[in-house]
N, C-alpha and C. Protein backbone atom coordinates (compact mmCIF):
# COMPACT_ATOMS: atom_id res chain seq x y z
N UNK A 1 0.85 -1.18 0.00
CA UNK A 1 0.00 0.00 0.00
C UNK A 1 0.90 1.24 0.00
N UNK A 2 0.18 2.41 -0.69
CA UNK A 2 1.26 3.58 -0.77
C UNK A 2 0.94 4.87 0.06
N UNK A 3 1.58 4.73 1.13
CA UNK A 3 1.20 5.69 1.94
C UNK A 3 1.29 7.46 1.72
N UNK A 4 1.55 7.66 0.78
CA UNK A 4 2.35 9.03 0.42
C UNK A 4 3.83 9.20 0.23
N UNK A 5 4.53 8.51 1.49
CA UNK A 5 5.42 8.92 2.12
C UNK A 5 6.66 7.68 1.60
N UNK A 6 6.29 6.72 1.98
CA UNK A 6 6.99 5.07 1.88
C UNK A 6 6.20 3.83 1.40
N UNK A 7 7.06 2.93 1.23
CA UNK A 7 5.59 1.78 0.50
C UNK A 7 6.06 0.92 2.14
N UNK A 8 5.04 0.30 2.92
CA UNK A 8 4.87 -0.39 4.10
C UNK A 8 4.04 -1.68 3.53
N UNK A 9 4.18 -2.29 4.59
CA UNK A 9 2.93 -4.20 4.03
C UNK A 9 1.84 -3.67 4.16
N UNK A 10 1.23 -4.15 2.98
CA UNK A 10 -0.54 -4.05 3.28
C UNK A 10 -1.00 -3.92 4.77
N UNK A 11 -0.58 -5.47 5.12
CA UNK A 11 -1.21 -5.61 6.39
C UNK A 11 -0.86 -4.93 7.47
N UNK A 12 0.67 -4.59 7.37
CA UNK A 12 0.67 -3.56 9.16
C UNK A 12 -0.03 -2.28 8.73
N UNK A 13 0.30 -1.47 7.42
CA UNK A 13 -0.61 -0.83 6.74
C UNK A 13 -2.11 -0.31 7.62
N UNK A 14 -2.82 -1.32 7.14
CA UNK A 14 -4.11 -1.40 7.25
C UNK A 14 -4.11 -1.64 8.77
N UNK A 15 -3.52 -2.37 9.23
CA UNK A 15 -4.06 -2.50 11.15
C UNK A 15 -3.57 -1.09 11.77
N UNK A 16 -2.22 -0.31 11.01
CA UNK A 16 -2.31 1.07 11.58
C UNK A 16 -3.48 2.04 11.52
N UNK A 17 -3.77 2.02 10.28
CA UNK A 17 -4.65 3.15 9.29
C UNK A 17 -6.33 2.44 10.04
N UNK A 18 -6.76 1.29 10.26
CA UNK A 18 -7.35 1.07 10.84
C UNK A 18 -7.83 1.32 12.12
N UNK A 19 -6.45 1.49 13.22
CA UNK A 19 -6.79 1.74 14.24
C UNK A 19 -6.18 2.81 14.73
N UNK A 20 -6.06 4.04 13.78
CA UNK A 20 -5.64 5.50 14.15
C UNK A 20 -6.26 5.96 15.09
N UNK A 21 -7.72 5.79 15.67
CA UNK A 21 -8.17 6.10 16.73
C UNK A 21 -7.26 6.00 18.29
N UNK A 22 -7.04 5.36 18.41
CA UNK A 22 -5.81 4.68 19.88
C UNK A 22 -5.03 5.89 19.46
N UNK A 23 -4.21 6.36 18.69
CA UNK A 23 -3.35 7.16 18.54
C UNK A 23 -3.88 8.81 18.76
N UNK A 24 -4.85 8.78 18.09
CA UNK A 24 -5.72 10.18 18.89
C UNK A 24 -6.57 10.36 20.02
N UNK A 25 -6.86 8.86 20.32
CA UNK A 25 -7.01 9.26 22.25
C UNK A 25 -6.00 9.18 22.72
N UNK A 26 -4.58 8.42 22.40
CA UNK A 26 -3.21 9.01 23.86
C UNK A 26 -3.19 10.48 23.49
N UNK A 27 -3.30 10.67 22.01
CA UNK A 27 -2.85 12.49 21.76
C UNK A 27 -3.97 13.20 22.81
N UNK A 28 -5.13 12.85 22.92
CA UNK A 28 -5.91 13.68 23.57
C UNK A 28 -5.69 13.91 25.18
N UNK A 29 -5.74 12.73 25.52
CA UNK A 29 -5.24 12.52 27.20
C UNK A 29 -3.88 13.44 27.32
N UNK A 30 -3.09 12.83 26.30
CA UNK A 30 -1.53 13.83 26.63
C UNK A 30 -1.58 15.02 26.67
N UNK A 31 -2.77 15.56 25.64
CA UNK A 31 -3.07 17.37 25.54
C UNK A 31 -3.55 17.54 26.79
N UNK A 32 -4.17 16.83 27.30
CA UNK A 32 -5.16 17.16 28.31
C UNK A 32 -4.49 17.59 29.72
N UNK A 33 -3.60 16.32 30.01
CA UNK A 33 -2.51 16.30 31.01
C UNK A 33 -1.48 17.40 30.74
N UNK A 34 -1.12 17.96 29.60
CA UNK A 34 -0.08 19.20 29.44
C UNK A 34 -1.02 20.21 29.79
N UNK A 35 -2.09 20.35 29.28
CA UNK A 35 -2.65 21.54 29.99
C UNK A 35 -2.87 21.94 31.28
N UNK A 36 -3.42 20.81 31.72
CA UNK A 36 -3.28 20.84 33.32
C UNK A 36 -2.31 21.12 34.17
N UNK A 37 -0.68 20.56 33.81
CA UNK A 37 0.30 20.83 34.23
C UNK A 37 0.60 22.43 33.97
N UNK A 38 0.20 22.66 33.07
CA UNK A 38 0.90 24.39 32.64
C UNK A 38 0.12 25.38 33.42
N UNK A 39 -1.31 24.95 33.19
CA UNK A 39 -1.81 26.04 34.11
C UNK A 39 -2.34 25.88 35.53
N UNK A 40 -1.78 24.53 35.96
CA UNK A 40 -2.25 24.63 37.62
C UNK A 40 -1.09 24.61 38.26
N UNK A 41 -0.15 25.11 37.78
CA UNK A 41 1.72 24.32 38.11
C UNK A 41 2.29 24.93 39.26
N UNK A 42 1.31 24.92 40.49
CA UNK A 42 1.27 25.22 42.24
C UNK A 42 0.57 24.34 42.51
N UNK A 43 0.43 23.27 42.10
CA UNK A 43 -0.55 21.68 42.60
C UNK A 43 0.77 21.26 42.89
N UNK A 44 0.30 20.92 44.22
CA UNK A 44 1.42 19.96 45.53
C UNK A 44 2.06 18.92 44.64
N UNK A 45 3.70 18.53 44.74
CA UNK A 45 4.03 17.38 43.85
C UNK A 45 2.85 16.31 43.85
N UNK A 46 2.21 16.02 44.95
CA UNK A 46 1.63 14.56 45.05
C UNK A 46 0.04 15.00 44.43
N UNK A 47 -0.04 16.13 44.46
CA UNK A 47 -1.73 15.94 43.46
C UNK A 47 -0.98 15.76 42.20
N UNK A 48 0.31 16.48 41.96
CA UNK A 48 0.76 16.21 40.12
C UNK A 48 1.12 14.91 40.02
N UNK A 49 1.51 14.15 40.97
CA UNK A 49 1.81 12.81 40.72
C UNK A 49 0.17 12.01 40.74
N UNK A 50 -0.66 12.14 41.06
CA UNK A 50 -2.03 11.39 41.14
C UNK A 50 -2.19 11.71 39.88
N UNK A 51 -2.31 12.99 39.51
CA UNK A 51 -2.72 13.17 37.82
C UNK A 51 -2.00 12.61 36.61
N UNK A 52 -0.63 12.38 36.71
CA UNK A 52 0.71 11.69 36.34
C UNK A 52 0.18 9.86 36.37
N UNK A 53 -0.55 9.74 37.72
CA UNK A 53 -0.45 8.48 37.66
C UNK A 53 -1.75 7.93 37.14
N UNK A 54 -2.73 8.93 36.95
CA UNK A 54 -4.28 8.78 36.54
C UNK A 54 -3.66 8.83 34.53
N UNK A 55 -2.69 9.84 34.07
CA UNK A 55 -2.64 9.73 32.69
C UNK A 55 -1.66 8.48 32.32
N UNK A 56 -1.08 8.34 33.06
CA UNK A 56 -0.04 6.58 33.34
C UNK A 56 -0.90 5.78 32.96
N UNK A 57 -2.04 5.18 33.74
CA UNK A 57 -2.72 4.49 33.43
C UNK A 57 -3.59 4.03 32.25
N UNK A 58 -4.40 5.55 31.80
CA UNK A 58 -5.10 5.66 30.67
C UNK A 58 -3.76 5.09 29.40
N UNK A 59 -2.74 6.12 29.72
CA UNK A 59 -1.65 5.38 28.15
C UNK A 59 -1.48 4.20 28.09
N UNK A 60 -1.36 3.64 29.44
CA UNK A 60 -1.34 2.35 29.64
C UNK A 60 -1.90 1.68 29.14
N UNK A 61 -2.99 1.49 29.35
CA UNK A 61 -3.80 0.41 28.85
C UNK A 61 -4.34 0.79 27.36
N UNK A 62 -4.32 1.96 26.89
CA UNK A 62 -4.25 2.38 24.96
C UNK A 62 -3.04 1.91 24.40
N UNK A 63 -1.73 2.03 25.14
CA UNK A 63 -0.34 1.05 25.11
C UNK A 63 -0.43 -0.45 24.84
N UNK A 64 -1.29 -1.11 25.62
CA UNK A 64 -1.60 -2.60 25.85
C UNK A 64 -2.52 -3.27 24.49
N UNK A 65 -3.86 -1.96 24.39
CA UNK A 65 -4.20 -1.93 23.02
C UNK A 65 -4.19 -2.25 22.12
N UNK A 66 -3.02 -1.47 21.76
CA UNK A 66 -2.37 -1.33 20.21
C UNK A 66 -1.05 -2.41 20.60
N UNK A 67 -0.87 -3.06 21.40
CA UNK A 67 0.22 -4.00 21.31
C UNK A 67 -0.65 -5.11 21.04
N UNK A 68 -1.86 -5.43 21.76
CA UNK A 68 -2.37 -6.73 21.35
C UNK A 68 -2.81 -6.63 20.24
N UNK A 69 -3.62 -5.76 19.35
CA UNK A 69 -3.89 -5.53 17.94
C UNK A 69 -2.82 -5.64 17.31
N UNK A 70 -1.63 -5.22 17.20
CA UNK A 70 -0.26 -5.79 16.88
C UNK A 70 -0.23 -7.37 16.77
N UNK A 71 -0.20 -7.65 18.06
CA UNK A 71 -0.11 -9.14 18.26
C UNK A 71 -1.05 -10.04 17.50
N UNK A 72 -2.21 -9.71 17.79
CA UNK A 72 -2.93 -10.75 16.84
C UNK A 72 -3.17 -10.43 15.53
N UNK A 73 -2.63 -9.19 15.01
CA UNK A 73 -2.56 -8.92 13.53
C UNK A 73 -1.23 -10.18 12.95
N UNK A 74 -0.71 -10.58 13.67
CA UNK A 74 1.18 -10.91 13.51
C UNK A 74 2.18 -10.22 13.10
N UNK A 75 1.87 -8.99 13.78
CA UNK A 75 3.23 -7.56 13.80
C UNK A 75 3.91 -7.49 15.13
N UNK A 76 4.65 -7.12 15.15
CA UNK A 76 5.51 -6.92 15.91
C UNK A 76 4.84 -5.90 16.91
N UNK A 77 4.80 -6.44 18.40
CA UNK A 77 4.29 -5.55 19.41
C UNK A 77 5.11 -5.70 20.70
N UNK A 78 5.63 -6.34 20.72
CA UNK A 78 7.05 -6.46 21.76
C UNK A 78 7.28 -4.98 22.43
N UNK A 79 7.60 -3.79 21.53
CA UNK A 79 8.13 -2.44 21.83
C UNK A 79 6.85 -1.85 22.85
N UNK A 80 5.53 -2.00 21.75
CA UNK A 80 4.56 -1.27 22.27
C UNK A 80 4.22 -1.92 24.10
N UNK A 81 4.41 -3.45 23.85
CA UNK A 81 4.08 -4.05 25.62
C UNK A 81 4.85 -3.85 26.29
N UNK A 82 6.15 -3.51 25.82
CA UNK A 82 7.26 -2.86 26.98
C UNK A 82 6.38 -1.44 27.37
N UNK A 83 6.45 -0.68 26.60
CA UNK A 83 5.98 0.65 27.10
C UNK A 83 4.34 0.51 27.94
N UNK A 84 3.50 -0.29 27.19
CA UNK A 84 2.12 0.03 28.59
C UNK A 84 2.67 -0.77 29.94
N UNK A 85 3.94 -1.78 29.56
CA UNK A 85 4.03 -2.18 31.42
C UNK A 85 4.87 -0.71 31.74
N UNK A 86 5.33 -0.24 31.45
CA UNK A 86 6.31 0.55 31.76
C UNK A 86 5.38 1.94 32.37
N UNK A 87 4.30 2.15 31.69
CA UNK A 87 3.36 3.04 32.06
C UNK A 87 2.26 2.32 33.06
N UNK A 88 2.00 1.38 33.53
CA UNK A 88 1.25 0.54 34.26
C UNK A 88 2.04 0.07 35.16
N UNK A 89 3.37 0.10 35.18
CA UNK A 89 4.12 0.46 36.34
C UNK A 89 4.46 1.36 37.26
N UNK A 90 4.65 2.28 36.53
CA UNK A 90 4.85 4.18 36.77
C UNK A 90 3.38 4.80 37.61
N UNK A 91 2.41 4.07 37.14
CA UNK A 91 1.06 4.11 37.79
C UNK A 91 1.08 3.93 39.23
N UNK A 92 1.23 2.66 38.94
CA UNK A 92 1.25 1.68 40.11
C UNK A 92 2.45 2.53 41.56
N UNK A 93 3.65 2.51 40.91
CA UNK A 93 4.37 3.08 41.84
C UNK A 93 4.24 4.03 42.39
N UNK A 94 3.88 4.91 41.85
CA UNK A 94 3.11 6.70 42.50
C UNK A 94 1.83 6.64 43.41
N UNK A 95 0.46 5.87 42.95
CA UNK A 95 0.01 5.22 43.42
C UNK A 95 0.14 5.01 44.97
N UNK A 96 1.15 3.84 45.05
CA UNK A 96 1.28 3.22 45.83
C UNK A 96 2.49 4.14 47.27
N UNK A 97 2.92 4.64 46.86
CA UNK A 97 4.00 5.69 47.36
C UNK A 97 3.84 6.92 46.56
N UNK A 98 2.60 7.75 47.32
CA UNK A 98 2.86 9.27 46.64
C UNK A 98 3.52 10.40 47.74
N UNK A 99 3.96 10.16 48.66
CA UNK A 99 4.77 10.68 49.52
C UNK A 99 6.44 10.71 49.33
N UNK A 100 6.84 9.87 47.77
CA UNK A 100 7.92 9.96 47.62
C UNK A 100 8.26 11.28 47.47
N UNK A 101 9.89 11.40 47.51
CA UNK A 101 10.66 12.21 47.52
C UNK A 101 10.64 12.82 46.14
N UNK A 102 10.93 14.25 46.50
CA UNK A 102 10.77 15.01 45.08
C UNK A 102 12.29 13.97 43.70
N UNK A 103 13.12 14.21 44.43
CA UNK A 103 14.17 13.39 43.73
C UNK A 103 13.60 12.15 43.42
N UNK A 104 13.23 11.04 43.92
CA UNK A 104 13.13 9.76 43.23
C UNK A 104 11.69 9.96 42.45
N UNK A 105 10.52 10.96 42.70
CA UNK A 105 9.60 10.85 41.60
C UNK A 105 10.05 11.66 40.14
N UNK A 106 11.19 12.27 40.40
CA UNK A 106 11.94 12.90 39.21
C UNK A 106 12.68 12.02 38.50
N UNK A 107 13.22 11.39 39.15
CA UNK A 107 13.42 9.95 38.42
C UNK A 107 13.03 9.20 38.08
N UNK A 108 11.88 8.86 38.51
CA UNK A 108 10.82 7.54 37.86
C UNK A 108 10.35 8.38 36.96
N UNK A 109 10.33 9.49 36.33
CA UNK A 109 9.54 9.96 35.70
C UNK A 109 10.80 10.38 34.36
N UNK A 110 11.69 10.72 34.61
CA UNK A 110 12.36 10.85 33.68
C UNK A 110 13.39 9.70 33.35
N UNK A 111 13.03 8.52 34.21
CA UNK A 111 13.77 6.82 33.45
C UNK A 111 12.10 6.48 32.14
N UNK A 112 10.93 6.70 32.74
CA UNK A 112 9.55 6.62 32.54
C UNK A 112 10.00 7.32 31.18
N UNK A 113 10.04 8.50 30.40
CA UNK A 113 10.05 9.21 29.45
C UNK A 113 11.12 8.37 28.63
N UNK A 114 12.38 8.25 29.02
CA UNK A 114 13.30 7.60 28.30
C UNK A 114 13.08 6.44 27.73
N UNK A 115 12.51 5.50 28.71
CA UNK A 115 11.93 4.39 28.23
C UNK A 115 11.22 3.87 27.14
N UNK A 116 10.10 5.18 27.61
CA UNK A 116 8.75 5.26 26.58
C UNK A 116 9.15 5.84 25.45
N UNK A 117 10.18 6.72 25.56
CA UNK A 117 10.67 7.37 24.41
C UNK A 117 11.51 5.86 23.24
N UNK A 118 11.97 5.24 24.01
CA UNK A 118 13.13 4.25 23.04
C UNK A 118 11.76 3.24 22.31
N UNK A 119 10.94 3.05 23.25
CA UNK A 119 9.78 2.17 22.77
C UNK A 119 9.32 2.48 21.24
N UNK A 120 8.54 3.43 21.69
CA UNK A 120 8.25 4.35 20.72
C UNK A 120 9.39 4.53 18.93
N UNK A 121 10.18 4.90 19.52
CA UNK A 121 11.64 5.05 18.48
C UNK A 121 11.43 3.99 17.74
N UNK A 122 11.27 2.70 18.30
CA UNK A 122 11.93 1.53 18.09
C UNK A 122 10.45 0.91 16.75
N UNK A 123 9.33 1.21 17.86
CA UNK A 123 7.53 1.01 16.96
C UNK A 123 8.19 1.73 15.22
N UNK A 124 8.58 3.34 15.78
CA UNK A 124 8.63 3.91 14.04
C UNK A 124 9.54 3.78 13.73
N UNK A 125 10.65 3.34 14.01
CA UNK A 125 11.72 2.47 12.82
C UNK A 125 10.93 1.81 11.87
N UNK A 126 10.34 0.83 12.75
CA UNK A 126 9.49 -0.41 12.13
C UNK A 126 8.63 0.09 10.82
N UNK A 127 8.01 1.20 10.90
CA UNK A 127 7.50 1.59 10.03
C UNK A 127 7.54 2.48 9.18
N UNK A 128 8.97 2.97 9.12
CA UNK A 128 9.62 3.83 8.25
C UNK A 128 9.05 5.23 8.54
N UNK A 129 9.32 6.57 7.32
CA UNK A 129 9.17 7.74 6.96
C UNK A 129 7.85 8.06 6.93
N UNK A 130 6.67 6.72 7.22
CA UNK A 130 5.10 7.51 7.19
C UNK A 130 4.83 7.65 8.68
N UNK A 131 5.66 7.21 9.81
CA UNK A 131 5.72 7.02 11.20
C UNK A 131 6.37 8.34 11.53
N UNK A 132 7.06 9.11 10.85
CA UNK A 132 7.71 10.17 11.77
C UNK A 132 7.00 11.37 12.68
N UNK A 133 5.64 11.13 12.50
CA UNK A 133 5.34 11.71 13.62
C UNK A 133 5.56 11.12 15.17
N UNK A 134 5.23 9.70 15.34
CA UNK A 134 5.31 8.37 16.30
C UNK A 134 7.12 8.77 16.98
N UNK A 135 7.80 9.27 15.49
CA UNK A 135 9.50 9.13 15.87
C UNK A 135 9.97 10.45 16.93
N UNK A 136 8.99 11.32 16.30
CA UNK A 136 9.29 12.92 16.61
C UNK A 136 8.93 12.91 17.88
N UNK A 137 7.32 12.26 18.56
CA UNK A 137 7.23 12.15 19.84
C UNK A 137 8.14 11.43 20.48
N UNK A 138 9.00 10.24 20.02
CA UNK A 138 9.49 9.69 20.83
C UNK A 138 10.59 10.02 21.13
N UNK A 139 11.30 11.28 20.22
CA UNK A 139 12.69 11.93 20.37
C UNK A 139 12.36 12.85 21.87
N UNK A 140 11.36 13.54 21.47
CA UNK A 140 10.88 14.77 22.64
C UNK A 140 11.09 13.99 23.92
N UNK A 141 10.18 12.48 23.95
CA UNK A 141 10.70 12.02 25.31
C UNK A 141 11.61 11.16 25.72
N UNK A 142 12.14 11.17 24.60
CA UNK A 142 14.05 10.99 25.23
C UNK A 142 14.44 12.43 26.00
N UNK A 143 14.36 13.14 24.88
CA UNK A 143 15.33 14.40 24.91
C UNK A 143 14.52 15.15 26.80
N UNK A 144 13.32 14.92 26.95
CA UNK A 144 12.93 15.57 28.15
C UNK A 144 13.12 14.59 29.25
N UNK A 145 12.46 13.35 28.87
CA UNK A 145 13.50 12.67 30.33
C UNK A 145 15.24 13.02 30.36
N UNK A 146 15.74 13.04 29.91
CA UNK A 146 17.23 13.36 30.00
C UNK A 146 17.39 14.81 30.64
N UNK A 147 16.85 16.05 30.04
CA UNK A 147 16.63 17.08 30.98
C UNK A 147 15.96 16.65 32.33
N UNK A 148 15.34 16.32 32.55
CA UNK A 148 14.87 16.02 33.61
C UNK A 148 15.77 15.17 34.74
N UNK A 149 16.40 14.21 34.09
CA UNK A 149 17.39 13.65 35.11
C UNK A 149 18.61 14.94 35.23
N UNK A 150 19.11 15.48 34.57
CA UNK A 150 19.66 16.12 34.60
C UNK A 150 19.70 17.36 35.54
N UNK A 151 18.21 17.46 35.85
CA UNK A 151 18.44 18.71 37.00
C UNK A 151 16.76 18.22 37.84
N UNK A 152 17.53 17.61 38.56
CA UNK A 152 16.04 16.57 39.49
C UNK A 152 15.69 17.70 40.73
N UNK A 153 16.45 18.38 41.09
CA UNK A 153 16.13 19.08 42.11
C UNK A 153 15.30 20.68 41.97
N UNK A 154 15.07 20.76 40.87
CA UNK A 154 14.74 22.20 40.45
C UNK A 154 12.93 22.51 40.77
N UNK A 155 12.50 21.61 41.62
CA UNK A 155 11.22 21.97 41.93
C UNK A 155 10.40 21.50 41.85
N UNK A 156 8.94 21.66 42.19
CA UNK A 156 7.65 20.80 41.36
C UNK A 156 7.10 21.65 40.71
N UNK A 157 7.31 23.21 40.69
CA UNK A 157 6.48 23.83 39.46
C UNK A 157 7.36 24.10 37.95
N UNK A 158 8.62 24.02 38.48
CA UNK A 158 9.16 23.19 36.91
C UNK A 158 8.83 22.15 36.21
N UNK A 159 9.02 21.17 37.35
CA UNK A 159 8.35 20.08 36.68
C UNK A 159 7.44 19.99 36.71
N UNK A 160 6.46 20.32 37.14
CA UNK A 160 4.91 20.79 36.17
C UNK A 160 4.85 21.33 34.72
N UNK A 161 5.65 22.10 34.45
CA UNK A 161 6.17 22.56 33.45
C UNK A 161 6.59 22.27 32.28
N UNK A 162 7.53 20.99 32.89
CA UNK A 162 8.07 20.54 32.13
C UNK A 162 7.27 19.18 31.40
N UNK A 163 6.83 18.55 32.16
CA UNK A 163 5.94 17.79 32.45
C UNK A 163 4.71 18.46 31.31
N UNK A 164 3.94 19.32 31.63
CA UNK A 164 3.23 19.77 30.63
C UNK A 164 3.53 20.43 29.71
N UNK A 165 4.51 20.62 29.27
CA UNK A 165 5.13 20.64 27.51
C UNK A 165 5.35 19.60 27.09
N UNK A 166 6.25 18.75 27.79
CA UNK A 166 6.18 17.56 27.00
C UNK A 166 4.84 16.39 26.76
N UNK A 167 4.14 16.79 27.56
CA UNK A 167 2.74 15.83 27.36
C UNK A 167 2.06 16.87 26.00
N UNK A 168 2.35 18.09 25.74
CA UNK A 168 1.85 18.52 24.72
C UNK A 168 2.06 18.21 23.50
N UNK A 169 3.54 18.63 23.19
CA UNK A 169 4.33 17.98 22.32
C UNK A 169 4.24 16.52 22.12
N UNK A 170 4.07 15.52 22.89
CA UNK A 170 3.70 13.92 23.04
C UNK A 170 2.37 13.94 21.83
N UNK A 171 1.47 14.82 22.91
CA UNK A 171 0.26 14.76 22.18
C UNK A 171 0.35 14.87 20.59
N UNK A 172 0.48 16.09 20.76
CA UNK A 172 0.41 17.08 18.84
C UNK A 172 0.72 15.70 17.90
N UNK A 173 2.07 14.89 18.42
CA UNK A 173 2.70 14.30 17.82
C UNK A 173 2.05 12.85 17.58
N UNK A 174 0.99 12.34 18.74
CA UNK A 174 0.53 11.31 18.11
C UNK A 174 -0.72 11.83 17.76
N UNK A 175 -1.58 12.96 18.04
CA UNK A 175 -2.76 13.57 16.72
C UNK A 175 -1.67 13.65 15.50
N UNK A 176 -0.88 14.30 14.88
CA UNK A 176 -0.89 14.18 13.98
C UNK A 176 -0.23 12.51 13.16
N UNK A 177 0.17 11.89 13.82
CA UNK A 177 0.19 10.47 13.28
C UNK A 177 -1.23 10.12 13.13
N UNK A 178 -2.42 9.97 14.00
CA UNK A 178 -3.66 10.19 13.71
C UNK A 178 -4.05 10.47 12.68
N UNK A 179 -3.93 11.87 12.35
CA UNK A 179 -4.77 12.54 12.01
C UNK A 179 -4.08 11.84 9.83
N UNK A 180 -3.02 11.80 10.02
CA UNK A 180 -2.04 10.87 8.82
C UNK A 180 -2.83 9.38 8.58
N UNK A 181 -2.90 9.27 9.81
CA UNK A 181 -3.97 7.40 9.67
C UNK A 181 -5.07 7.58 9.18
N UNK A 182 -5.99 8.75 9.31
CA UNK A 182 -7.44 8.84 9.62
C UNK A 182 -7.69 9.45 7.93
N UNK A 183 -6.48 10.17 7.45
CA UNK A 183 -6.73 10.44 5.86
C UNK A 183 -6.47 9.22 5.25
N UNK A 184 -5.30 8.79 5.38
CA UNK A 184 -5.25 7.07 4.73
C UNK A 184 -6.47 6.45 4.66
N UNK A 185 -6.70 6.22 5.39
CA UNK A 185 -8.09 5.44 6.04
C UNK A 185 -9.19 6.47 4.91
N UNK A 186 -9.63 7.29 4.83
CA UNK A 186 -10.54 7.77 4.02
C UNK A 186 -10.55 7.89 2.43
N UNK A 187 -9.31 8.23 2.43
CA UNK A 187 -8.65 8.51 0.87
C UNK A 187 -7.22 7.17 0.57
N UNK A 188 -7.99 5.92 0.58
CA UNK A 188 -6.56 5.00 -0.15
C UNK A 188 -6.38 5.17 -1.05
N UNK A 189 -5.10 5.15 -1.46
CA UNK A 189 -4.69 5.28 -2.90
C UNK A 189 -4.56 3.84 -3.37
């Protein structure tokens, strides 16, 4: 099939372009969660970590999703089930300990980005030059978990901050992979 961009298999093709939806609800949740972070960014670390661990979850399981639709298509979903445990972990841990220390939730959160970021990387390799939106989000959360480890002590309304740019940028980036699926999907060539 000819995506515009690259020629990909029919079939992963079609199970993407098919299920572009998953890709514009994480974009939506992620917009949703950047906004929140930007403009409430004097919410106590541990209400930003409940909200952190409430949008953890939701990716999570849209993560789990699109890995089992993977899976029983017979594509490769390995990358994508690393990342919803990885976000269904990150849940779980905040969750379970939201009294952690500003330092170690700066870290779970920026190993969390890196992670999700290589996942991600790894999904749009797989699918070449019609994926670079999928690639572009997943650079941003390399590149912001790494800031983030990088200066762990700088606050919680930075990292609110920071935190809600990069859930924006996350977002934009899988609407417009979306929004790339959702024309495929209408207009095949």
């Amino acid at each position: 099939m000819r995506t515009g961009f690259v020629f990909i298999g029919a079939a992963s093709a079609h199970d993407l372009v098919r299920h572009w939806w998953l890709f514009a609800l994480r974009g939506v949740f992620a917009l949703l969660f950047g906004i929140l972070a930007i403009l409430a960014p004097d919410l106590t670390l541990t209400s930003l970590l409940v909200v952190f661990a409430a949008y953890m979850l939701l990716d999570g399981v849209l993560s789990a999703a699109s890995a089992f639709t993977a899976a029983f298509s017979g594509h490769p979903w390995g990358a994508l089930a690393i990342e919803a445990v990885l976000c269904l972990v990150t849940a779980a841990l905040v969750v379970m300990w939201p009294g952690l220390s500003l330092l170690v939730a700066v870290i779970v959160i920026g190993v969390w980005a890196i992670f999700t970021g290589a996942a991600l990387l790894a999904t749009s390799l797989r699918f070449g030059l019609g994926a670079w939106p999928m690639g572009l989000a997943a650079v941003v959360s390399i590149v912001i978990g790494v800031l983030v480890l990088i200066e762990p002590i700088t606050g919680a309304l930075v990292l609110a901050t920071w935190l809600g740019i990069y859930a924006l940028l996350f977002g934009l980036m899988l609407l417009g992979m979306a929004w790339r699926l959702r024309r495929i999907a209408h207009h095949p060539r």
